[in-house]
Each structure stands twice: as C-alpha cells, then as structure tokens.
C-alpha atoms as a PDB file:
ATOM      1  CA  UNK A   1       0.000   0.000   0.000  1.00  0.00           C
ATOM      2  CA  UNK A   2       1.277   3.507  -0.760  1.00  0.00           C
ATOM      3  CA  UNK A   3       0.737   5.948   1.283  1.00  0.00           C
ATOM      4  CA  UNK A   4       0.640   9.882   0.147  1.00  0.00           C
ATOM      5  CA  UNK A   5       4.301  11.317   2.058  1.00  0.00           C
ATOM      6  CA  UNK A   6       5.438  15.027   2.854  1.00  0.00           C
ATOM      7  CA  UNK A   7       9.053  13.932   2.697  1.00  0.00           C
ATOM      8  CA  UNK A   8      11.269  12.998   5.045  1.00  0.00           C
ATOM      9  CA  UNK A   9       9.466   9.749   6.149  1.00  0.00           C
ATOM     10  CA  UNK A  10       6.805  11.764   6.446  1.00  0.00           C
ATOM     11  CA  UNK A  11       2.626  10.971   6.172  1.00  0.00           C
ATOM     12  CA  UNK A  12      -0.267  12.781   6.567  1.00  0.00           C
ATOM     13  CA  UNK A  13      -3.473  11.655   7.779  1.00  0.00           C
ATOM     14  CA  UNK A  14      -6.756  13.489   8.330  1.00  0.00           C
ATOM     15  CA  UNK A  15      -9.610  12.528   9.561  1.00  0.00           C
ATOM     16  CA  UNK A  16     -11.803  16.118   9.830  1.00  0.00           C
ATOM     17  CA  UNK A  17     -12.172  18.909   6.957  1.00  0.00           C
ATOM     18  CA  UNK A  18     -11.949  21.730   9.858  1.00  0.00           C
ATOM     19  CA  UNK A  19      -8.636  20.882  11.547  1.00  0.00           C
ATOM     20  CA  UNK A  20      -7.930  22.419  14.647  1.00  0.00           C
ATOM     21  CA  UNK A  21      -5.910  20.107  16.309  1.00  0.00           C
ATOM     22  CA  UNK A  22      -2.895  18.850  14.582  1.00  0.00           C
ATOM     23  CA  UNK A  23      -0.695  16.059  16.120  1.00  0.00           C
ATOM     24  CA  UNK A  24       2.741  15.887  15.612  1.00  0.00           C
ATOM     25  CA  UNK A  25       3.961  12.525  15.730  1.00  0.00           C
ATOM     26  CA  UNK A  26       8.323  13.277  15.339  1.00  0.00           C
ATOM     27  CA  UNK A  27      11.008  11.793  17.180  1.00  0.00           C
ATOM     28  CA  UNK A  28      14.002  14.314  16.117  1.00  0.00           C
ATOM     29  CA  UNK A  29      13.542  17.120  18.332  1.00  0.00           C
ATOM     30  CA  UNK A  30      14.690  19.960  15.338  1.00  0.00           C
ATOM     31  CA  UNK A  31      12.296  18.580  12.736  1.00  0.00           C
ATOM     32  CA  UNK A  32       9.346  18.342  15.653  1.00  0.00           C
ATOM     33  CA  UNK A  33      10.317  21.704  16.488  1.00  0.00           C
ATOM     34  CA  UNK A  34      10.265  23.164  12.859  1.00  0.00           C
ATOM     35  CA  UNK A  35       6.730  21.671  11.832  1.00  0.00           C
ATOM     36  CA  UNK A  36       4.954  22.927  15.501  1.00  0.00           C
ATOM     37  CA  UNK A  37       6.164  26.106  14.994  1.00  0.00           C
ATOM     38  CA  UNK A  38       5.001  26.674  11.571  1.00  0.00           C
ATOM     39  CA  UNK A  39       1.764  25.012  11.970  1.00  0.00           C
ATOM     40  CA  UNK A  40       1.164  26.957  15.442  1.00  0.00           C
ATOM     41  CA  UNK A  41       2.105  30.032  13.237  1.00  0.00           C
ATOM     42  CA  UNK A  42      -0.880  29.530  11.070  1.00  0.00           C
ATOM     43  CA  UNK A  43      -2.608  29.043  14.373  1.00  0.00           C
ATOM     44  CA  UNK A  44      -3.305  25.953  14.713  1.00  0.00           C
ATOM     45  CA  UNK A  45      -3.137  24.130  18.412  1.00  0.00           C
ATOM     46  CA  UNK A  46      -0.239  21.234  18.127  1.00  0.00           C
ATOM     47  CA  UNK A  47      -0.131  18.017  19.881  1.00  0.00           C
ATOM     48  CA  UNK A  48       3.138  16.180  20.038  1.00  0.00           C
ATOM     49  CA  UNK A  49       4.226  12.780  20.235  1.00  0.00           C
ATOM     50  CA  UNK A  50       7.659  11.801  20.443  1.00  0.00           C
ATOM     51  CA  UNK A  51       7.158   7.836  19.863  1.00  0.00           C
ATOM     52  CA  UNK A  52       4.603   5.761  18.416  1.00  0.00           C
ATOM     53  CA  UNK A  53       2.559   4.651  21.786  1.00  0.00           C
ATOM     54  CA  UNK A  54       2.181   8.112  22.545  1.00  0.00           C
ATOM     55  CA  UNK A  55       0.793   9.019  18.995  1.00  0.00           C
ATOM     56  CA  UNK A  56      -1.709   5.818  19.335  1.00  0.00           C
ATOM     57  CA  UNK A  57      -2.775   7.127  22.415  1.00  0.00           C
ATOM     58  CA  UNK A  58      -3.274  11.117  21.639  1.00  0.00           C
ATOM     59  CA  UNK A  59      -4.435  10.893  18.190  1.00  0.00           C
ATOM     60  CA  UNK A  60      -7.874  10.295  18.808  1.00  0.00           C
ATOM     61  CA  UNK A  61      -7.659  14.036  20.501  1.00  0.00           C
ATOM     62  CA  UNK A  62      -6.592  15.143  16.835  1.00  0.00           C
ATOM     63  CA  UNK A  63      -7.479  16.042  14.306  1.00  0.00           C
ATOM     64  CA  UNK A  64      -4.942  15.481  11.667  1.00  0.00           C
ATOM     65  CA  UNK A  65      -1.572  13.546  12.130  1.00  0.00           C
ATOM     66  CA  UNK A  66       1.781  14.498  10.902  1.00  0.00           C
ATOM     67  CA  UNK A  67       3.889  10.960  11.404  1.00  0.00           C
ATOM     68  CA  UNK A  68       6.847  10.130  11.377  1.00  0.00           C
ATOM     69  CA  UNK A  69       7.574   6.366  10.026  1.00  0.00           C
ATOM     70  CA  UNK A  70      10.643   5.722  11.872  1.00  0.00           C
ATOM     71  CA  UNK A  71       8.948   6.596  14.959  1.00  0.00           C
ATOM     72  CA  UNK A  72      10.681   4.656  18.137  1.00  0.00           C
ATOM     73  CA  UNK A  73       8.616   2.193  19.827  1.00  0.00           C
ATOM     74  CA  UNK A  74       5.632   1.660  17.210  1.00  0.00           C
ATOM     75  CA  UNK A  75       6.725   2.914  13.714  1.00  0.00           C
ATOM     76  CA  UNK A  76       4.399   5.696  11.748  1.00  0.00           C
ATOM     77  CA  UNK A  77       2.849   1.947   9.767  1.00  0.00           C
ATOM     78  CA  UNK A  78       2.304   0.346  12.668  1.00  0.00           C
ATOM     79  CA  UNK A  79       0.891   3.803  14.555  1.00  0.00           C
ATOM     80  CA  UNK A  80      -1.693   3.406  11.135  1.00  0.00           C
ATOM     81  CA  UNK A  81      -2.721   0.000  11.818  1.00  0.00           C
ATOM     82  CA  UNK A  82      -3.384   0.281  15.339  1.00  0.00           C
ATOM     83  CA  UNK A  83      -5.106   3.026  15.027  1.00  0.00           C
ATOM     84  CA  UNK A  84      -7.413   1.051  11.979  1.00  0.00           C
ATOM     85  CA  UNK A  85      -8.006  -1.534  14.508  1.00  0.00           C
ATOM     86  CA  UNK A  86      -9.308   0.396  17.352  1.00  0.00           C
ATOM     87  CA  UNK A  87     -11.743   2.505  14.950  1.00  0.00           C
END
C-alpha cells in the first residue's frame, strides 16, 4: 500500500475537513520543532508525540496527524494499523 508522504518519512493523515488540532507525531527534536512552529504560526493548536505509543494514544484528541515512520517504539505503519483496529 502507498501511502501519500510530505518527505522525510513523512505521512499525513486526516480525519476532519476543519482541523484544529494537529498532532505531531516526530522523534528528532529539530524537525518536531520546525513543523509545531510553523503550523502553530498559522494558528493551529499542536499536539506532540515523540514515539509511536504516545501518537496511538493522543491521536484520537486530533485532528490530523503528521507521522513520522521511523517513529521509536511503534513505527508511523504500525501507529496506522493500530489506530485502523481500534476505529
């Protein structure tokens, strides 16, 4: 399965049309900085997740996910199919 990247091991998932509340799922602390602070420039309210368990566990409080694949812990495919499995 393909899935649509933003580069850098990057995908994007969304789940609501009028996103307010975008989680950040990044394990590098410069790149995690760099995205929050653009997207919280365009005001939106950021969420951040520095492994995969933590992005399984706040995403349903999002919504839209920026995540990383090489996530520690779960990786951004596995973060995908757990999250397909509890919805």
């Amino acid at each position: 399965m393909q899935l649509p990247t933003a580069g850098w091991g990057l995908v994007i998932l969304c789940w609501n049309i009028l996103m307010e509340r975008i989680l950040v799922a990044e394990d590098d602390p410069q790149l995690a900085h760099l995205v929050t602070a653009a997207l919280q420039h365009q005001g939106y309210t950021i969420l951040l997740a520095i492994n995969g368990l933590d992005a399984v566990e706040i995403a349903p409080q999002a919504d839209l996910m920026v995540l990383d694949l090489g996530l520690p812990g779960l990786g951004g495919l596995e973060v995908i199919r757990e999250l397909r499995e509890a919805d």
